[in-house]
N, C-alpha and C. Protein backbone atom coordinates (compact mmCIF):
# COMPACT_ATOMS: atom_id res chain seq x y z
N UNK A 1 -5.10 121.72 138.04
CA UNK A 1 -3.82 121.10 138.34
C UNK A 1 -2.81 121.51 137.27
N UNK A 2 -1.72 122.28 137.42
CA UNK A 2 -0.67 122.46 136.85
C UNK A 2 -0.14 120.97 135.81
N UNK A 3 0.61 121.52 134.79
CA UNK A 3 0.74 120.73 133.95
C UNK A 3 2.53 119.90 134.75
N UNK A 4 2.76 118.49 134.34
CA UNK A 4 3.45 118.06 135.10
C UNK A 4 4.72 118.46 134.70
N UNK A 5 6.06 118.81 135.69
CA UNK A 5 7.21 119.13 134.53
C UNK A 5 8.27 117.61 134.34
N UNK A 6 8.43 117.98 132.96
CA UNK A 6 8.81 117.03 132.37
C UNK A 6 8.91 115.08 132.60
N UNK A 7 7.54 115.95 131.87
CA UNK A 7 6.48 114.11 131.78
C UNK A 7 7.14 113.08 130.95
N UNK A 8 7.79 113.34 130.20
CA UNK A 8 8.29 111.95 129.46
C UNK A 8 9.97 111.18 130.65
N UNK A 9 9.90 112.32 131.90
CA UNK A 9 10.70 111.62 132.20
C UNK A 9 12.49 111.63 131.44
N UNK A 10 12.69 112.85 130.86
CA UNK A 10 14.29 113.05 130.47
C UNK A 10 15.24 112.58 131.78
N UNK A 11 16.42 112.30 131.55
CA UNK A 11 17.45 112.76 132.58
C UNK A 11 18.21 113.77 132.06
N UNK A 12 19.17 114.29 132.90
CA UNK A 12 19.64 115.68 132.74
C UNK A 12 19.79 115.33 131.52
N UNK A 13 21.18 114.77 130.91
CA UNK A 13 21.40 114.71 129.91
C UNK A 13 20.76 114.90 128.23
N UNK A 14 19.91 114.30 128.48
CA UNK A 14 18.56 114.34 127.41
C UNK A 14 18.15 115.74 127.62
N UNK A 15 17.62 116.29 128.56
CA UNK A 15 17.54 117.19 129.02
C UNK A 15 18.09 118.31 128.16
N UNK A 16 19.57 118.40 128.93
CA UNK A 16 20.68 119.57 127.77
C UNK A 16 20.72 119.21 126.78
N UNK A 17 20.83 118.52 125.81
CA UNK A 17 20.91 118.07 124.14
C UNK A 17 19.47 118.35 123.77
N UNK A 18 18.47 117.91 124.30
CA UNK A 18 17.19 119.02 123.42
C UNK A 18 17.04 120.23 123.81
N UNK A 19 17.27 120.59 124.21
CA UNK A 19 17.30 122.32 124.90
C UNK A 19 17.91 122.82 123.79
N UNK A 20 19.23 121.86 123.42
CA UNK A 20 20.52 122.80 122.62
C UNK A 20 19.79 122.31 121.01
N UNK A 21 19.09 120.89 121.16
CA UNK A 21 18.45 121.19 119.43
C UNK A 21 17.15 121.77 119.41
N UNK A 22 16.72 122.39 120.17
CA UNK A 22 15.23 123.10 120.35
C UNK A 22 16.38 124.82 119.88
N UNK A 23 17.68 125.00 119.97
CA UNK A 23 17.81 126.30 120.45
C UNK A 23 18.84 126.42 118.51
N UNK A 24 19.56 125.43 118.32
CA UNK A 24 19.57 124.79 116.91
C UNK A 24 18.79 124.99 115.81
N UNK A 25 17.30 124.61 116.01
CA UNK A 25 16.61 124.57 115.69
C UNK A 25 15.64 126.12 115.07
N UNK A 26 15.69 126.42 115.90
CA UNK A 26 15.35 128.33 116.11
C UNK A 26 16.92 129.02 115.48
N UNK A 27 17.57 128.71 115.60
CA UNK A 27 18.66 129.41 114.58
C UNK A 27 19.03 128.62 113.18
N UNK A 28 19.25 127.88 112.62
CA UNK A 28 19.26 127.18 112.04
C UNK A 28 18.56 125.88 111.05
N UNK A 29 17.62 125.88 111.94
CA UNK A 29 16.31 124.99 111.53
C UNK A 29 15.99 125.11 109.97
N UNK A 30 15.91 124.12 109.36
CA UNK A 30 15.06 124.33 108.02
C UNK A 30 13.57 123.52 108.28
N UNK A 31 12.50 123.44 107.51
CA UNK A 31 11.41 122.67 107.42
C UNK A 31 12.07 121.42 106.24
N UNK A 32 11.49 120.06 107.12
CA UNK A 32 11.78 119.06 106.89
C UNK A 32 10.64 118.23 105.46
N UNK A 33 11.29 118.12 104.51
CA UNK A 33 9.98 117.63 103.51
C UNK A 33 9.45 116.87 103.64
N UNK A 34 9.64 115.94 104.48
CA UNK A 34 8.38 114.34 105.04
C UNK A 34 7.71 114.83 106.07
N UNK A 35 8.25 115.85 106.78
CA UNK A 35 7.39 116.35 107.92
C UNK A 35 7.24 117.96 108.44
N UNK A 36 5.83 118.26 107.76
CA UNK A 36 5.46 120.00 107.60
C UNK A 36 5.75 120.08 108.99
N UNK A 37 5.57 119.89 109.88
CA UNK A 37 6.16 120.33 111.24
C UNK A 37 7.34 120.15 112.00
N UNK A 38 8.41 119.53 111.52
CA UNK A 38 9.61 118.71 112.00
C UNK A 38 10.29 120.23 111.32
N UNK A 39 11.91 120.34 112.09
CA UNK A 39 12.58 121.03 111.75
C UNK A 39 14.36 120.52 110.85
N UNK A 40 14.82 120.39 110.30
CA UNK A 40 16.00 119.53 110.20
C UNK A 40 16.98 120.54 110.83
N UNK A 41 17.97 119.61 111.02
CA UNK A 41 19.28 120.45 112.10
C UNK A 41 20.09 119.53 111.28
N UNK A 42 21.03 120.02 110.37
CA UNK A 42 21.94 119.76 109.21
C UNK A 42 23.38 119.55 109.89
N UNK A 43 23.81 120.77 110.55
CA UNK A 43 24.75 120.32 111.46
C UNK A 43 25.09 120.74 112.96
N UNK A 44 25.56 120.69 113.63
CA UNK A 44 26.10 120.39 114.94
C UNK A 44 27.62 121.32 115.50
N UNK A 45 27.06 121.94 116.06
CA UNK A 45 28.76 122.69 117.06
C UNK A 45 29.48 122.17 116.98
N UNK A 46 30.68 122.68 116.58
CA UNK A 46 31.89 121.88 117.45
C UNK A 46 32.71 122.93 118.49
N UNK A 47 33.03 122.39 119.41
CA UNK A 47 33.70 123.60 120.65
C UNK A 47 34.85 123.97 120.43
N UNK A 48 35.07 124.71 120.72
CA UNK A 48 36.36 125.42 120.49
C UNK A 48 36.79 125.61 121.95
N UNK A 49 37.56 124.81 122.56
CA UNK A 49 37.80 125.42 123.98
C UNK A 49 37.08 124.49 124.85
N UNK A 50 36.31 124.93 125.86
CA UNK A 50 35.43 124.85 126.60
C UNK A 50 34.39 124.95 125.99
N UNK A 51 33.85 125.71 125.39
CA UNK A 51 32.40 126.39 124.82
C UNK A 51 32.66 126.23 123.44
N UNK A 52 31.24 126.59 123.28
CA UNK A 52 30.88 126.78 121.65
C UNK A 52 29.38 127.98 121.65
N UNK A 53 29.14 128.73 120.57
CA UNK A 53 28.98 129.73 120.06
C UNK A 53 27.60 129.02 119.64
N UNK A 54 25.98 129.77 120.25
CA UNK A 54 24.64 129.13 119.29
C UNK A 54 24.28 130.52 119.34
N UNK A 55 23.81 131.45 118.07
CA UNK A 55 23.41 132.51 117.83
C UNK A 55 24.55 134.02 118.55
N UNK A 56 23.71 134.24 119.91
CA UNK A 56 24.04 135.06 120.43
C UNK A 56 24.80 134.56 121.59
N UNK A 57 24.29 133.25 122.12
CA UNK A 57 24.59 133.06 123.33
C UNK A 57 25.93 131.97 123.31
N UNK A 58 26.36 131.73 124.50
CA UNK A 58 27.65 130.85 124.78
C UNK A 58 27.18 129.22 126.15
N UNK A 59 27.68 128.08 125.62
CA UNK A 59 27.25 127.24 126.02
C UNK A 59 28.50 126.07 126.28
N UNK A 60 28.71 126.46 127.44
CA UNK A 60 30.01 125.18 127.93
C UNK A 60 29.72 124.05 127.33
N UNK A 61 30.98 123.26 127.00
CA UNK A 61 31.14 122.41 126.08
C UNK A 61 30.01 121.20 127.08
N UNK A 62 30.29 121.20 128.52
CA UNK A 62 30.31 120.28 129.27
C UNK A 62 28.67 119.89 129.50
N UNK A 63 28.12 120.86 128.79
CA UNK A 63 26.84 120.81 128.30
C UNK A 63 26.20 119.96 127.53
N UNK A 64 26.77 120.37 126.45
CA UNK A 64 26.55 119.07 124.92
C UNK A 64 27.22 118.22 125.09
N UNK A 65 27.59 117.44 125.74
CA UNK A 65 28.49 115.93 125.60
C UNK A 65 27.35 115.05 125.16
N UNK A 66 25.89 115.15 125.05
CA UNK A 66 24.71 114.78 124.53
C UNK A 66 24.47 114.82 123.00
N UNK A 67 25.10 115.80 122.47
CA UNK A 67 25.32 115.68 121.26
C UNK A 67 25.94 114.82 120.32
N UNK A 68 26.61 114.38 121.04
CA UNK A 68 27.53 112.90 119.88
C UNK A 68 27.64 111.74 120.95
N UNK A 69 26.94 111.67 121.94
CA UNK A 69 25.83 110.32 122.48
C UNK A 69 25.21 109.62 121.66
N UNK A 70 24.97 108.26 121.16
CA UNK A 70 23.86 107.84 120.53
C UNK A 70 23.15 107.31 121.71
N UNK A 71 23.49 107.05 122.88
CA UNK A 71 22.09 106.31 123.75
C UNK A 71 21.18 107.71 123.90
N UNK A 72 21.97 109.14 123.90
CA UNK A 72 20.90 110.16 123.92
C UNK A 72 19.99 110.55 123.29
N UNK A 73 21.06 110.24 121.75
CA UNK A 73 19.97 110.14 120.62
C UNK A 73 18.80 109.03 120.26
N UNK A 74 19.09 107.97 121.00
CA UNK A 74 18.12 106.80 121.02
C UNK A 74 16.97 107.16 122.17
N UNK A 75 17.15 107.52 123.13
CA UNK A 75 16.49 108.09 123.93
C UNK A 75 15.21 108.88 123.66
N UNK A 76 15.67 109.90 123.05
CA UNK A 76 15.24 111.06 122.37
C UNK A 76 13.96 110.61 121.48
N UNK A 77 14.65 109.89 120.51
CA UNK A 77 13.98 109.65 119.28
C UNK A 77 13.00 107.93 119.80
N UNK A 78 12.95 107.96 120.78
CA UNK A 78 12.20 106.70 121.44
C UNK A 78 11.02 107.56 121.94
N UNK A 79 11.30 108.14 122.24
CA UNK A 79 10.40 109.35 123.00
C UNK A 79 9.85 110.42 122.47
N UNK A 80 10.13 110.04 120.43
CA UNK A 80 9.12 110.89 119.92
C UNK A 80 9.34 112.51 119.71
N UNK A 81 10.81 112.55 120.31
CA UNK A 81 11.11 114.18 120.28
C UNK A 81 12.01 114.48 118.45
N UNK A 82 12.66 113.79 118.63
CA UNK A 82 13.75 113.60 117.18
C UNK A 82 13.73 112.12 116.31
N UNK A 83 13.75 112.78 114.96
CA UNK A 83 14.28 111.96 114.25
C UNK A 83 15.57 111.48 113.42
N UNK A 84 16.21 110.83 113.76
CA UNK A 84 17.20 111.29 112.69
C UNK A 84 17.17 110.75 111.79
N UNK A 85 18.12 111.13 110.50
CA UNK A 85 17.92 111.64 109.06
C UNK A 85 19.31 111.11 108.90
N UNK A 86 20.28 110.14 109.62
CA UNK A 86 21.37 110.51 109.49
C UNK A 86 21.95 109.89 108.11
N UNK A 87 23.21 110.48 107.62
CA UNK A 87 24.44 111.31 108.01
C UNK A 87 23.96 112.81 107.94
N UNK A 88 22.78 112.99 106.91
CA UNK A 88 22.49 114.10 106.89
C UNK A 88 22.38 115.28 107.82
N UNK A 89 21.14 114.97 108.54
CA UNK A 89 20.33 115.95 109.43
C UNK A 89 19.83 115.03 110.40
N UNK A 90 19.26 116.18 111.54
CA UNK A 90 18.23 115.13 112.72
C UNK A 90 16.83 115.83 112.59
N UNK A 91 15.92 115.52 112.53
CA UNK A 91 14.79 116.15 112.60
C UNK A 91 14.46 116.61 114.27
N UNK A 92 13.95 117.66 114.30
CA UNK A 92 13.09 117.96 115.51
C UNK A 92 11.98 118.12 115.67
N UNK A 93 11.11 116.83 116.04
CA UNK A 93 9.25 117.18 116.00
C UNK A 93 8.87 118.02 116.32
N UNK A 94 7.38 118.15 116.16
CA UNK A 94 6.47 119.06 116.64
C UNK A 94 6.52 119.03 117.95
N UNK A 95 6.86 117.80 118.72
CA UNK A 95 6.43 117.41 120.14
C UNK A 95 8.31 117.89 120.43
N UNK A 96 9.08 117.65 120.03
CA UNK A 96 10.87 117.85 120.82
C UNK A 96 10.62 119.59 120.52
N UNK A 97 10.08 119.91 119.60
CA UNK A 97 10.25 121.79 119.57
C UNK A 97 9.52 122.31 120.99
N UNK A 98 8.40 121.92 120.90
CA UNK A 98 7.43 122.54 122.28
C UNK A 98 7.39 121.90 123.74
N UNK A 99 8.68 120.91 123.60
CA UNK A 99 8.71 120.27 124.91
C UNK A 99 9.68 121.31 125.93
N UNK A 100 8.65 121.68 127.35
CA UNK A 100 10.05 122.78 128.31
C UNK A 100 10.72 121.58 128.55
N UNK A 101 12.03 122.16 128.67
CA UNK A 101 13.08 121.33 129.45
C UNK A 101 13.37 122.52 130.86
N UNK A 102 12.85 123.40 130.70
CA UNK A 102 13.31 124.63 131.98
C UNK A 102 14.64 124.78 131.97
N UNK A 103 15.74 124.42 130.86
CA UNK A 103 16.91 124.79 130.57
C UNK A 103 17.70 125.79 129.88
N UNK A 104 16.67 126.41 129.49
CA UNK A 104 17.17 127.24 128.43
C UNK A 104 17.95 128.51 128.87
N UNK A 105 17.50 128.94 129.95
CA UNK A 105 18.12 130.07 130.79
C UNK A 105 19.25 129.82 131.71
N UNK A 106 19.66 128.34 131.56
CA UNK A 106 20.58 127.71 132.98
C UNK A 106 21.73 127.29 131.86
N UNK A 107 21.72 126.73 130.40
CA UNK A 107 22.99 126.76 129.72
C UNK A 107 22.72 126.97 128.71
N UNK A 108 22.52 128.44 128.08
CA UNK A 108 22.92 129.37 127.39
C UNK A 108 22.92 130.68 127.95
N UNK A 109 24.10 131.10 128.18
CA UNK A 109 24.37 131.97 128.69
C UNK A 109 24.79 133.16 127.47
N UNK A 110 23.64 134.18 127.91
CA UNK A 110 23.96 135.86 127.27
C UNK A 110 24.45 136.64 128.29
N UNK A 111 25.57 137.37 127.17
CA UNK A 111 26.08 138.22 128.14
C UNK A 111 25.47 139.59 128.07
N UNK A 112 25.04 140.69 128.82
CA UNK A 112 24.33 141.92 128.94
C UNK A 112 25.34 143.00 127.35
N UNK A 113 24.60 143.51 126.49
CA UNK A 113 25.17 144.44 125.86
C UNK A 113 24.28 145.46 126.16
């Protein structure tokens, strides 16, 4: 039996905001000193426009409105994916790094070079 998709039950929302700190995370990420597997995410996009800029790729603003949510961030971190650290940083567990959201290809968009 196939593994179930997304068992903890996200809604979209939750959804796009860990996608975008799973993708955060992989660019930016440091290792967190209370937790050898947690990643810290120090800071956060801000859009310029419509969009905002993660590595290579481009990600409509209308995306992250999850990002400066706290019921998303309560959500999240209820569910074992994030911690936050705040004002500092948010942590990203072992379990929010390796969780699919099947989003990653639907809002971050690369353009062909």
């Amino acid at each position: 039996m196939p593994p179930k998709r997304n068992p903890l039950q996200l809604n979209a929302l939750q959804l796009k905001t860990l996608t975008l700190l799973q993708e955060l995370a992989r660019l930016v990420g440091r290792p967190d000193a209370e937790d050898a597997n947690g990643l810290a995410i120090s800071e956060l996009p801000n859009p310029h426009g419509d969009h905002f800029h993660l590595g290579e790729a481009v990600v409509a603003a209308r995306d992250a409105t999850g990002l400066r949510n706290p019921s998303v961030w309560a959500a999240l971190e209820r569910k074992g994916l994030i911690r936050p650290k705040l004002p500092e940083a948010v942590i990203l567990t072992a379990l929010g790094q390796e969780y699919d959201t099947g989003l990653r290809d639907v809002i971050l968009h690369r353009a062909p070079h």
